[in-house]
Protein backbone atom coordinates (compact mmCIF):
# COMPACT_ATOMS: atom_id res chain seq x y z
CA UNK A 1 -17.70 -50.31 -36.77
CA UNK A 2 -18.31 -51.06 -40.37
CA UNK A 3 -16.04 -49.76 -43.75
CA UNK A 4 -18.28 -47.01 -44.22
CA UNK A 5 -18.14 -45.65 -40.62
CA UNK A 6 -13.84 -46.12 -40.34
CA UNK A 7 -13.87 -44.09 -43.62
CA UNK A 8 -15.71 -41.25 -42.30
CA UNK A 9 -13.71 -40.85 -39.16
CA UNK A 10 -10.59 -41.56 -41.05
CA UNK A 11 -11.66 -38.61 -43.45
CA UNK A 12 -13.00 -36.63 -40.71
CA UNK A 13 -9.67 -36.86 -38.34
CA UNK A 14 -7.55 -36.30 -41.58
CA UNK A 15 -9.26 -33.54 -42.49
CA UNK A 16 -9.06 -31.58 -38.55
CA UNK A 17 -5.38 -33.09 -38.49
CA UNK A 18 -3.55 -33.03 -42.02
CA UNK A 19 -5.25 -30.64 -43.82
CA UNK A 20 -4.65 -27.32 -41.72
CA UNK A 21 -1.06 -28.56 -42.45
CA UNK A 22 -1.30 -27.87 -46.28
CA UNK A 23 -3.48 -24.55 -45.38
CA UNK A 24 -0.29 -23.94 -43.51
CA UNK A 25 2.07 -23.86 -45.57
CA UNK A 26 -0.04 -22.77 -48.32
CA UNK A 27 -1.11 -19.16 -47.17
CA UNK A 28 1.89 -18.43 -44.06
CA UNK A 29 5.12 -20.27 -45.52
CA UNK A 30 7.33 -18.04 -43.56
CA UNK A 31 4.96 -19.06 -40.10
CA UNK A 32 3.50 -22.63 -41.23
CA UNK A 33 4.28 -24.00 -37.94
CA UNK A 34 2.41 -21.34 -35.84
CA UNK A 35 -0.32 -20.96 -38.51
CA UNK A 36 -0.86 -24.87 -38.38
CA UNK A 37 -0.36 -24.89 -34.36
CA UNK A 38 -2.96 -21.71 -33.96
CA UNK A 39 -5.69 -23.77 -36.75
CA UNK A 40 -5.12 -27.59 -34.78
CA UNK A 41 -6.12 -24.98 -31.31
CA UNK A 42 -9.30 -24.06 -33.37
CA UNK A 43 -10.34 -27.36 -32.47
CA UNK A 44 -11.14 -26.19 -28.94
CA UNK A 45 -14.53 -24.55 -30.42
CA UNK A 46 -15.59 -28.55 -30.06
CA UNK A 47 -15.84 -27.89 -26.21
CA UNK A 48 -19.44 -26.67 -26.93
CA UNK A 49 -20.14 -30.44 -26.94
CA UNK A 50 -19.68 -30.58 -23.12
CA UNK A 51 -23.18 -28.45 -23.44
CA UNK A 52 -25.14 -31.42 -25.46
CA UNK A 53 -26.94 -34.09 -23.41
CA UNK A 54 -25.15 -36.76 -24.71
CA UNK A 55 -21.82 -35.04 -25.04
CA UNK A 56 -21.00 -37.40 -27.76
CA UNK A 57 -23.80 -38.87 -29.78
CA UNK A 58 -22.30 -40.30 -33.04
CA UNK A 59 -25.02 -40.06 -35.30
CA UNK A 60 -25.60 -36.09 -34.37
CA UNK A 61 -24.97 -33.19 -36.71
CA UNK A 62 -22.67 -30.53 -35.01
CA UNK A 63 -23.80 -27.99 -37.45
CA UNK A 64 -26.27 -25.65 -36.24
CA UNK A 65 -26.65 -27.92 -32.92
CA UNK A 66 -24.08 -27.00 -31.07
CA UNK A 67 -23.07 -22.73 -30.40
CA UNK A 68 -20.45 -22.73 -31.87
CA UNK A 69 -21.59 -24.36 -34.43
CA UNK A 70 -23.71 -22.03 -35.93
CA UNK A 71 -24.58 -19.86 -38.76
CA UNK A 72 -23.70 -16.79 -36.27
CA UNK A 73 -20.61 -18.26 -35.40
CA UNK A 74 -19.37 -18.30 -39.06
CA UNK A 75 -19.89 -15.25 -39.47
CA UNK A 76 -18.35 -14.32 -36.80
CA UNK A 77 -15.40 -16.50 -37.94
CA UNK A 78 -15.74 -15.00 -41.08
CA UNK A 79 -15.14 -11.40 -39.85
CA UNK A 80 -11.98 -12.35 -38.35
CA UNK A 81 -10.29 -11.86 -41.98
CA UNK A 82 -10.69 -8.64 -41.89
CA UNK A 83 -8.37 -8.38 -38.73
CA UNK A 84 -5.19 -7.34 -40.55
CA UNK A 85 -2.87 -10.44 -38.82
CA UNK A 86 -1.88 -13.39 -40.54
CA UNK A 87 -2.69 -14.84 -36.77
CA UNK A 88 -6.42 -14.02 -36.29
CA UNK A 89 -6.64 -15.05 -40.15
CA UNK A 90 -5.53 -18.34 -38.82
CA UNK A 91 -8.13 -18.39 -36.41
CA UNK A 92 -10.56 -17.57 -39.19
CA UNK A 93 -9.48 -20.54 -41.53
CA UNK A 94 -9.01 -22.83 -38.99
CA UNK A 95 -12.23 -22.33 -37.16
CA UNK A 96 -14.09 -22.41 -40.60
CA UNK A 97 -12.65 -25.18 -42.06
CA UNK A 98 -13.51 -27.33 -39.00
CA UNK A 99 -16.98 -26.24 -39.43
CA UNK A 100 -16.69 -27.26 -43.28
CA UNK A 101 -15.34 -30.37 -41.80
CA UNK A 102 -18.01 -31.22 -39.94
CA UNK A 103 -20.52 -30.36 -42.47
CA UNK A 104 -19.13 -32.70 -44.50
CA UNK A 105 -19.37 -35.57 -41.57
CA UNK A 106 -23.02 -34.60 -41.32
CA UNK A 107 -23.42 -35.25 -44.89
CA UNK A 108 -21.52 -38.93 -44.38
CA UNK A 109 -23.77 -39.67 -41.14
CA UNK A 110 -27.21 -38.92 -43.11
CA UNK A 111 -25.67 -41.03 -46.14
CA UNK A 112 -25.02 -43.95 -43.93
CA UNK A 113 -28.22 -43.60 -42.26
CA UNK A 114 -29.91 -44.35 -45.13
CA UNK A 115 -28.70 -47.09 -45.98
């Protein structure tokens, strides 16, 4: 593993981990333990990778590969703010963030594949 690929997964594993801390207690101060417990549970959309033959390839872009993944499944995501509970509008950030994380990996896997 090179500097350039321990960055991204440091980035990437901070940003799944650490980040829906700050989200946390951003937006539910009163419930930033829940809020941050129900957005780190989000994760669990990632068991669409048990559908991908390689479950785990590395170099793959989640976005738009994998179901949950999707364009659909944002918006679906997406609706789930209008669902008047702070609790489903954890869901929503959670789940949305992750896929904003991931975007972001793909865009650090095509930059190191050029190289």
């Amino acid at each position: 593993m090179d500097g350039f690929d321990l960055f991204r997964h440091t980035i990437h594993y901070v940003f799944h981990l650490v980040l829906p801390l700050a989200f946390a207690k951003a937006f539910w101060k009163d419930n930033w333990r829940t809020a941050w417990f129900i957005m780190l549970a989000t994760m669990l959309i990632d068991l669409d990778h048990l559908l991908a033959d390689p479950i785990y390839d590395p170099n793959r872009c989640s976005i738009g590969f994998h179901p949950l993944h999707t364009i659909w499944a944002a918006l679906a995501y997406c609706t789930l703010m209008a669902v008047p509970s702070w609790r489903w509008r954890a869901v929503s950030v959670g789940c949305l963030w992750h896929l904003c994380t991931d975007c972001l990996d793909c865009v650090f896997c095509a930059l190191n594949n050029t190289k």
